[in-house]
Protein backbone atom coordinates (compact mmCIF):
# COMPACT_ATOMS: atom_id res chain seq x y z
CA UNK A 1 -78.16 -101.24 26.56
CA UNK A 2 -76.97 -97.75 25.24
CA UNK A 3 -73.98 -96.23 26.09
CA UNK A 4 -72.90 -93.66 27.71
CA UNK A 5 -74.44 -90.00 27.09
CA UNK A 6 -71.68 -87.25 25.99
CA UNK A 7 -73.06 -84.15 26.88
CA UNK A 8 -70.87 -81.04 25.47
CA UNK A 9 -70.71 -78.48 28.34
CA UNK A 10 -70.54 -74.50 26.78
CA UNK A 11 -66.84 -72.92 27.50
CA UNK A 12 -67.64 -69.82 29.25
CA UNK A 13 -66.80 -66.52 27.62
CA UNK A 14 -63.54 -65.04 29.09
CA UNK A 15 -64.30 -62.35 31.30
CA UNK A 16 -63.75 -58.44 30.24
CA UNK A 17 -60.15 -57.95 31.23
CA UNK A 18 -60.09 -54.68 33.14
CA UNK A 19 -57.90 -51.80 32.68
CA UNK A 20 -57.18 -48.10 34.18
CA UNK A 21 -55.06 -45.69 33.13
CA UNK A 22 -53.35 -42.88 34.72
CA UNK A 23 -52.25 -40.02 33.14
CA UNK A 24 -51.25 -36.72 34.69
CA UNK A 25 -53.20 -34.17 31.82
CA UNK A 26 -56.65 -34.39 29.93
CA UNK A 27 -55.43 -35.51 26.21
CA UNK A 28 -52.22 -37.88 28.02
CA UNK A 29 -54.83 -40.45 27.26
CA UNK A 30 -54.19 -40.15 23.94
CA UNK A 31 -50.43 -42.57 24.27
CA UNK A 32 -52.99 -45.33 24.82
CA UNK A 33 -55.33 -44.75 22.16
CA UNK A 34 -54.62 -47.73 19.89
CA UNK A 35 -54.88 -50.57 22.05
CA UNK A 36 -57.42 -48.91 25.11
CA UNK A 37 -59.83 -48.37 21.34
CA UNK A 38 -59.12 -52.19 20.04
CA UNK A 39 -59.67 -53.58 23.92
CA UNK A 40 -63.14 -52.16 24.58
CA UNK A 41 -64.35 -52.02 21.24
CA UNK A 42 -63.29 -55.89 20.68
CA UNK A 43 -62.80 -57.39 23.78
CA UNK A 44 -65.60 -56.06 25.70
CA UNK A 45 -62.83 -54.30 28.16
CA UNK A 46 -63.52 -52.20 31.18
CA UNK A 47 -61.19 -49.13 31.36
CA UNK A 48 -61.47 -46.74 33.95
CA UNK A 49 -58.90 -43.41 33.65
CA UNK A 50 -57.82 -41.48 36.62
CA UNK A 51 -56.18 -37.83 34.97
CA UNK A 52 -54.55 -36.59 38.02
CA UNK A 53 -54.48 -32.86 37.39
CA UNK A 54 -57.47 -30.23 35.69
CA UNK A 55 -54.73 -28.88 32.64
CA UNK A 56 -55.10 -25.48 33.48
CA UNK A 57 -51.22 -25.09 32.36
CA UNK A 58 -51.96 -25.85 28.84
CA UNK A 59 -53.32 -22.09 27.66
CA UNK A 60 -50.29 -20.99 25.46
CA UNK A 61 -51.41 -23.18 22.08
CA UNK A 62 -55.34 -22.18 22.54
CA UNK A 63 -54.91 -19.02 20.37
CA UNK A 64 -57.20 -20.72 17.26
CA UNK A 65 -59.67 -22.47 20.40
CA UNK A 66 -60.20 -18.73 21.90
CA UNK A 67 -62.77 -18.07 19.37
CA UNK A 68 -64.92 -21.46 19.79
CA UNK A 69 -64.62 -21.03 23.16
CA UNK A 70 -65.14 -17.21 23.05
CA UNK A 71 -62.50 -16.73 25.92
CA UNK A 72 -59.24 -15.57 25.63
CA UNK A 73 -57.73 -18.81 26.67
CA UNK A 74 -54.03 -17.52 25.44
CA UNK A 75 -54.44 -15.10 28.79
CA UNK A 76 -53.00 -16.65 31.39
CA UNK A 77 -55.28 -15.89 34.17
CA UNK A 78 -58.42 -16.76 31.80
CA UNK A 79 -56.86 -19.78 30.80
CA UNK A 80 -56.44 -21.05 33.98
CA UNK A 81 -59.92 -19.78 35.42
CA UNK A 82 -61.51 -21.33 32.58
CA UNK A 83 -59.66 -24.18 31.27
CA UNK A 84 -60.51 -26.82 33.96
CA UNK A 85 -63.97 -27.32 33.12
CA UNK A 86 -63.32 -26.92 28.78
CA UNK A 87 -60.70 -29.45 29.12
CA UNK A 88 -62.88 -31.61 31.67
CA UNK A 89 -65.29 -31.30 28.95
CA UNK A 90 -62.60 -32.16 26.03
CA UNK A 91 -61.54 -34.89 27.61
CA UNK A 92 -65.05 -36.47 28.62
CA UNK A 93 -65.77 -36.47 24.80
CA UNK A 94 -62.54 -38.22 24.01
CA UNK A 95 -63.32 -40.85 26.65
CA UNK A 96 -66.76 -41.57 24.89
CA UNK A 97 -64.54 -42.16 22.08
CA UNK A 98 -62.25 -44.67 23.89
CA UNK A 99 -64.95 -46.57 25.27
CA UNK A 100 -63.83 -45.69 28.80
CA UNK A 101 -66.51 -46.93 31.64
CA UNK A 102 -65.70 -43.87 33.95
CA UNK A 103 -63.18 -40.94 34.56
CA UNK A 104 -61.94 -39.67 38.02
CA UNK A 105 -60.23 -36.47 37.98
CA UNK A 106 -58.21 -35.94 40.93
CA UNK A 107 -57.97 -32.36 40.03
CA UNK A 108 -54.46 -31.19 41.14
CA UNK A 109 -53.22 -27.84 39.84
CA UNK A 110 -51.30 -27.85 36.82
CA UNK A 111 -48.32 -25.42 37.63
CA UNK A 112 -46.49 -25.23 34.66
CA UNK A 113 -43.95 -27.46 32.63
CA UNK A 114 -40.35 -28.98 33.51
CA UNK A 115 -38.29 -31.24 32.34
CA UNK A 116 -35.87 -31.09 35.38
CA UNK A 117 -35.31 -34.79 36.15
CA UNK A 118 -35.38 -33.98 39.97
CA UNK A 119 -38.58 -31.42 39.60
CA UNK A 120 -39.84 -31.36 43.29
CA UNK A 121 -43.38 -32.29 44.25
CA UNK A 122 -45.48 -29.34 42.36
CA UNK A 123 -46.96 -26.49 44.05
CA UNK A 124 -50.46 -27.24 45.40
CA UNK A 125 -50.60 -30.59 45.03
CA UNK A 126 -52.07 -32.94 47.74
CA UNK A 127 -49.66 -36.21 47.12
CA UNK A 128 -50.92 -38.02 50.18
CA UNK A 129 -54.73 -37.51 48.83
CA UNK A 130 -53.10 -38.54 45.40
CA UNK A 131 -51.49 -41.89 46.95
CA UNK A 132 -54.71 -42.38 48.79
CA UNK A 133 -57.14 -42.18 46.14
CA UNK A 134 -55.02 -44.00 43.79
CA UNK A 135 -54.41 -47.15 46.37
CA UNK A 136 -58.60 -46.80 46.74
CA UNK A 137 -59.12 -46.83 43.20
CA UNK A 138 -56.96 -49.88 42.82
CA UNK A 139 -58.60 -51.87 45.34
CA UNK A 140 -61.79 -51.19 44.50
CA UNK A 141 -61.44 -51.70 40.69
CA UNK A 142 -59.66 -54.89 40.73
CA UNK A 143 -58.02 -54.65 37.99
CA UNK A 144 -56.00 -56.46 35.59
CA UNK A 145 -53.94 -54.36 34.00
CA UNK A 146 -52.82 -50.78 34.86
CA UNK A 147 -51.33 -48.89 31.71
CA UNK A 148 -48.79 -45.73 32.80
CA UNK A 149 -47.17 -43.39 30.88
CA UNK A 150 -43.09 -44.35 30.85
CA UNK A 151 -41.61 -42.31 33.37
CA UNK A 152 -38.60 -41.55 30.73
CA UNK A 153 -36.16 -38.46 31.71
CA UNK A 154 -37.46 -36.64 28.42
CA UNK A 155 -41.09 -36.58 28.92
CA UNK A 156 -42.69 -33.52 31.34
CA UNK A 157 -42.14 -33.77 34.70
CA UNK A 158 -46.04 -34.57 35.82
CA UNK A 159 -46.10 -37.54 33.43
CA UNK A 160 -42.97 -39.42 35.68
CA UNK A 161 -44.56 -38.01 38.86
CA UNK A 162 -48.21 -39.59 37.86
CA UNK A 163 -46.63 -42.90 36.83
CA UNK A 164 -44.26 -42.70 40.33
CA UNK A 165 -47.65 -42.33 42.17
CA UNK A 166 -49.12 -44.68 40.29
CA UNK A 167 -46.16 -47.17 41.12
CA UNK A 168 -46.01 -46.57 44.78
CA UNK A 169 -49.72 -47.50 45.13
CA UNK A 170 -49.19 -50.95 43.28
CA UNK A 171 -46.42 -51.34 45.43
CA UNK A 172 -48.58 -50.72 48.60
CA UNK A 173 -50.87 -53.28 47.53
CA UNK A 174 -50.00 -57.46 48.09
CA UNK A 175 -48.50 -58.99 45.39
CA UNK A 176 -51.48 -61.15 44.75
CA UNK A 177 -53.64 -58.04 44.52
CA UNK A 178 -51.39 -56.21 41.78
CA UNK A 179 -52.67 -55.55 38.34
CA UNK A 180 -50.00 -56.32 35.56
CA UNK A 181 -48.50 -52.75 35.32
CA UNK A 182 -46.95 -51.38 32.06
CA UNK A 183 -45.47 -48.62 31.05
CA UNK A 184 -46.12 -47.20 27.32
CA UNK A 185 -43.84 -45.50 25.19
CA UNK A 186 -43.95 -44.18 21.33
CA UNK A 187 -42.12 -44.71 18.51
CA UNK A 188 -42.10 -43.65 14.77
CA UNK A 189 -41.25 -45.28 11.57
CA UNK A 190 -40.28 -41.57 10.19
CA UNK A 191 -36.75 -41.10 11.36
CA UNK A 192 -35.86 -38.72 13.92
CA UNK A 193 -37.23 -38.37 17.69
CA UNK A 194 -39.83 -35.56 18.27
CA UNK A 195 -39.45 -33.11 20.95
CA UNK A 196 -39.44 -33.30 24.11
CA UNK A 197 -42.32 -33.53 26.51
CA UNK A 198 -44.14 -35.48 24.81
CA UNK A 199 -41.63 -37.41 23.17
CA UNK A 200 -41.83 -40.37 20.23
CA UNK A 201 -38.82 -42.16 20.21
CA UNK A 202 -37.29 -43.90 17.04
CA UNK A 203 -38.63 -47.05 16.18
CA UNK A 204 -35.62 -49.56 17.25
CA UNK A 205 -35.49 -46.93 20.54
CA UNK A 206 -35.98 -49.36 23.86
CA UNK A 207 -39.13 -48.66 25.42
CA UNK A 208 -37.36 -47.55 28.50
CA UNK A 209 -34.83 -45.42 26.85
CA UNK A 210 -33.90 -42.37 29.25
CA UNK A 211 -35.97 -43.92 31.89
CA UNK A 212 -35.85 -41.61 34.90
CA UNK A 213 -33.74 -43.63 38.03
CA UNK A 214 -35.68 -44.80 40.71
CA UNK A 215 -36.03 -48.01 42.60
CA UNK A 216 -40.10 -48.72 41.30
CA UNK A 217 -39.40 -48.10 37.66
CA UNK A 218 -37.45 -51.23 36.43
CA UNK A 219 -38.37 -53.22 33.72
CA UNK A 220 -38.71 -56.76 33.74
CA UNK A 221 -35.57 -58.02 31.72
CA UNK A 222 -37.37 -61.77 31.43
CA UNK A 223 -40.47 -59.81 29.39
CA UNK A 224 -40.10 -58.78 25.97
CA UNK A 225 -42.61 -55.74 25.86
CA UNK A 226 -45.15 -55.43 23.59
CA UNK A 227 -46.29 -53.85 20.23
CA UNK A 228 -49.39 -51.83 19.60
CA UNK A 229 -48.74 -50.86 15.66
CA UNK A 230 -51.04 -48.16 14.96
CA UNK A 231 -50.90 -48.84 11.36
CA UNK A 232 -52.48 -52.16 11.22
CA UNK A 233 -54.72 -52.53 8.64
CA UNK A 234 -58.99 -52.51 9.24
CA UNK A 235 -61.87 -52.37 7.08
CA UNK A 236 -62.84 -52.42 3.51
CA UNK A 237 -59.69 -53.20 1.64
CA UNK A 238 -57.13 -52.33 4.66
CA UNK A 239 -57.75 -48.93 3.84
CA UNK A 240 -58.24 -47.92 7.64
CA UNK A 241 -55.62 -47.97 10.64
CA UNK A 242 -55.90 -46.90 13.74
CA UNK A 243 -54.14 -43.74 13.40
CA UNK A 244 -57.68 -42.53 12.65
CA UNK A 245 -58.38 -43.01 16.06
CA UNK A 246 -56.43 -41.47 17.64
CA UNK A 247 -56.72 -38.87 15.84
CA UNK A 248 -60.13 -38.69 16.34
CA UNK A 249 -59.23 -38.33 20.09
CA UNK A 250 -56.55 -35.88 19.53
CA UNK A 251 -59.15 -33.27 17.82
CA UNK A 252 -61.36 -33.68 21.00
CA UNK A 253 -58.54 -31.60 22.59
CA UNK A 254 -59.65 -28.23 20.83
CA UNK A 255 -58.03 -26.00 23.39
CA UNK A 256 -54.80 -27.93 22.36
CA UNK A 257 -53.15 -26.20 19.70
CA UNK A 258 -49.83 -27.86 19.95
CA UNK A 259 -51.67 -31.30 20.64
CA UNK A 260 -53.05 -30.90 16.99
CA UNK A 261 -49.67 -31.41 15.42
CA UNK A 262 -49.18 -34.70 16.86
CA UNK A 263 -51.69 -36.06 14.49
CA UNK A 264 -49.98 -39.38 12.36
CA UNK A 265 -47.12 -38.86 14.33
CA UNK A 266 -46.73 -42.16 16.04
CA UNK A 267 -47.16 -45.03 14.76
CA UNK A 268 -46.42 -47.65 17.39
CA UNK A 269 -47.62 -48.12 21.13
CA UNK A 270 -45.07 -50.11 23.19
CA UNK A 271 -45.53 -51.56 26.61
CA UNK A 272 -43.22 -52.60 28.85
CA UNK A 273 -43.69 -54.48 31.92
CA UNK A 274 -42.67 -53.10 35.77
CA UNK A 275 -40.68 -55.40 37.42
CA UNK A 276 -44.07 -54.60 40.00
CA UNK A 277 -45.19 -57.09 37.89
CA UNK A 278 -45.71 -60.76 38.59
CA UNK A 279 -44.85 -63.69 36.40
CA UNK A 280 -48.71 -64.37 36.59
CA UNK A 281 -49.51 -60.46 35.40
CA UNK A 282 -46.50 -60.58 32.96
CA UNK A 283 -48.42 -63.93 31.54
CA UNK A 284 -51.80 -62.29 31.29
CA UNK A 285 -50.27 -59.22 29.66
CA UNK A 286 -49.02 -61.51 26.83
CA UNK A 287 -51.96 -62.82 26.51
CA UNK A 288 -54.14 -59.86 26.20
CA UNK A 289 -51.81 -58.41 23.77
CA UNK A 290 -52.25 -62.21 21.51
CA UNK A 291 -55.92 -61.48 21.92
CA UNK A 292 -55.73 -57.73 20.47
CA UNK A 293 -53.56 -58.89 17.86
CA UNK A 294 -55.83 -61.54 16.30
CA UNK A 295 -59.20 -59.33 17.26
CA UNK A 296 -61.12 -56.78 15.09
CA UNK A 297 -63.15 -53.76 15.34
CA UNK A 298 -66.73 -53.64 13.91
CA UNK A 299 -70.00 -55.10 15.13
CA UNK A 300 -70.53 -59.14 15.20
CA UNK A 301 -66.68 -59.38 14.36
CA UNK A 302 -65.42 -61.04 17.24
CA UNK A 303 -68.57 -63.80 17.59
């Protein structure tokens, strides 16, 4: 009489997680380069990206795009008649790059640039539509993960009001329906801070270093955040790093001047959880950010 048969039953592949971003400009997208690249390039990710204004506001450093674009971009009426669709169009190629599954552009005006830590709701802009369409987006993507740009009291004003937004809609939702929610933040190994507005904070900075006061943008303090080092080394001899990629995306953003300069400048992505954030999200986080760790780029690598 034989024995009993052992039959060994497949383990199924871990589903895609599934990540959106919001950003409030076409090129913010760029702060998430290194690990949006790695996750849908390695992992299979889905990443959706809603950009919640058109970046008509960005015309002053477009002096060297004016003659590519064969508009005087530098103009401030042109730029802002005309730089909706180029920097729709910029930022549609960068998203090819990033492996992004779709981009929803809320198109809110972009009024101009403040740092004013208590910068009122800008001129023209729908918020209710913007809560609505964010909560929407939410439910219907399901996702795990929802990366935001740290609302820090140095960074432009539209970056803390996109992540706010952002925040209020998670907080709408029930806390079994929330994404993990983290907040990203860069850092050199160079020395000294960059300016503001787009700031890259010292290496040993905390990732929530100025952050702007408000009851939805604690941290949790039980969640040590987590490292995206843009240096890591890839390919033939470690010879590669992922600065290439994002600078890759960075040079999408022609009409940028200013943008151009922030080539190499970063070399670390760090993420901090929102105390929005459940101990199950703050788990999965951890774990996705194992996963990217141990994962690599190029075809077949990963099977």
């Amino acid at each position: 009489m034989s024995g009993p048969t052992c039959m060994l039953v497949p383990m199924s592949p871990a589903p895609p997680p599934r990540l959106l971003l919001v950003t409030a400009h076409p090129d913010d997208e760029t702060m998430f380069a290194g690990a949006v690249f790695q996750a849908t390039h390695a992992l299979g990710a889905e990443a959706d990206l809603v950009v919640l204004t058109n970046g008509e506001g960005g015309f002053r450093y477009a002096t060297l795009a004016e003659s590519l674009y064969r508009l005087r971009l530098t103009d401030e009426a042109v730029g802002r008649a005309h730089l909706p669709a180029i920097r729709k169009q910029e930022l549609l190629g960068a998203a090819r790059i990033l492996g992004l599954r779709d981009c929803i552009f809320l198109e809110q005006p972009d009024t101009g640039y403040s740092l004013a830590p208590d910068a009122l709701t800008p001129e023209g802009w729908d918020v209710e539509a913007v809560r609505r369409q964010l909560r929407e987006q939410l439910t219907r993507g399901r996702y795990d993960f929802l990366f935001l740009m740290m609302p820090t009291a140095r960074t432009h004003a539209h970056h803390r009001l996109s992540a706010l937004l952002a925040l209020e809609a998670v907080a709408a939702l029930a806390p079994s329906e929330r994404p993990a929610v983290l907040g990203v933040s860069l850092h050199t190994r160079k020395g000294a801070p960059q300016p503001e507005g787009y700031p890259i904070l010292a290496f040993d900075a905390s990732a929530s270093e100025g952050a702007a006061p408000h009851p939805l943008t604690a941290l949790r303090n039980d969640t040590q955040s987590f490292d995206f080092d843009r240096a890591r080394p890839s390919g033939h001899g470690g010879r590669l790093d992922f600065h290439l990629v994002v600078n890759w995306l960075i040079a999408e953003h022609k009409s940028q001047g200013f943008m151009q300069r922030r080539m190499n400048a970063a070399d670390v992505e760090r993420y901090a959880c929102f105390a929005l954030t459940s101990d199950a999200g703050a788990a999965r986080a951890r774990e996705f950010f194992e996963r990217l760790a141990i994962s690599e780029v190029g075809l077949s690598r990963n099977h």
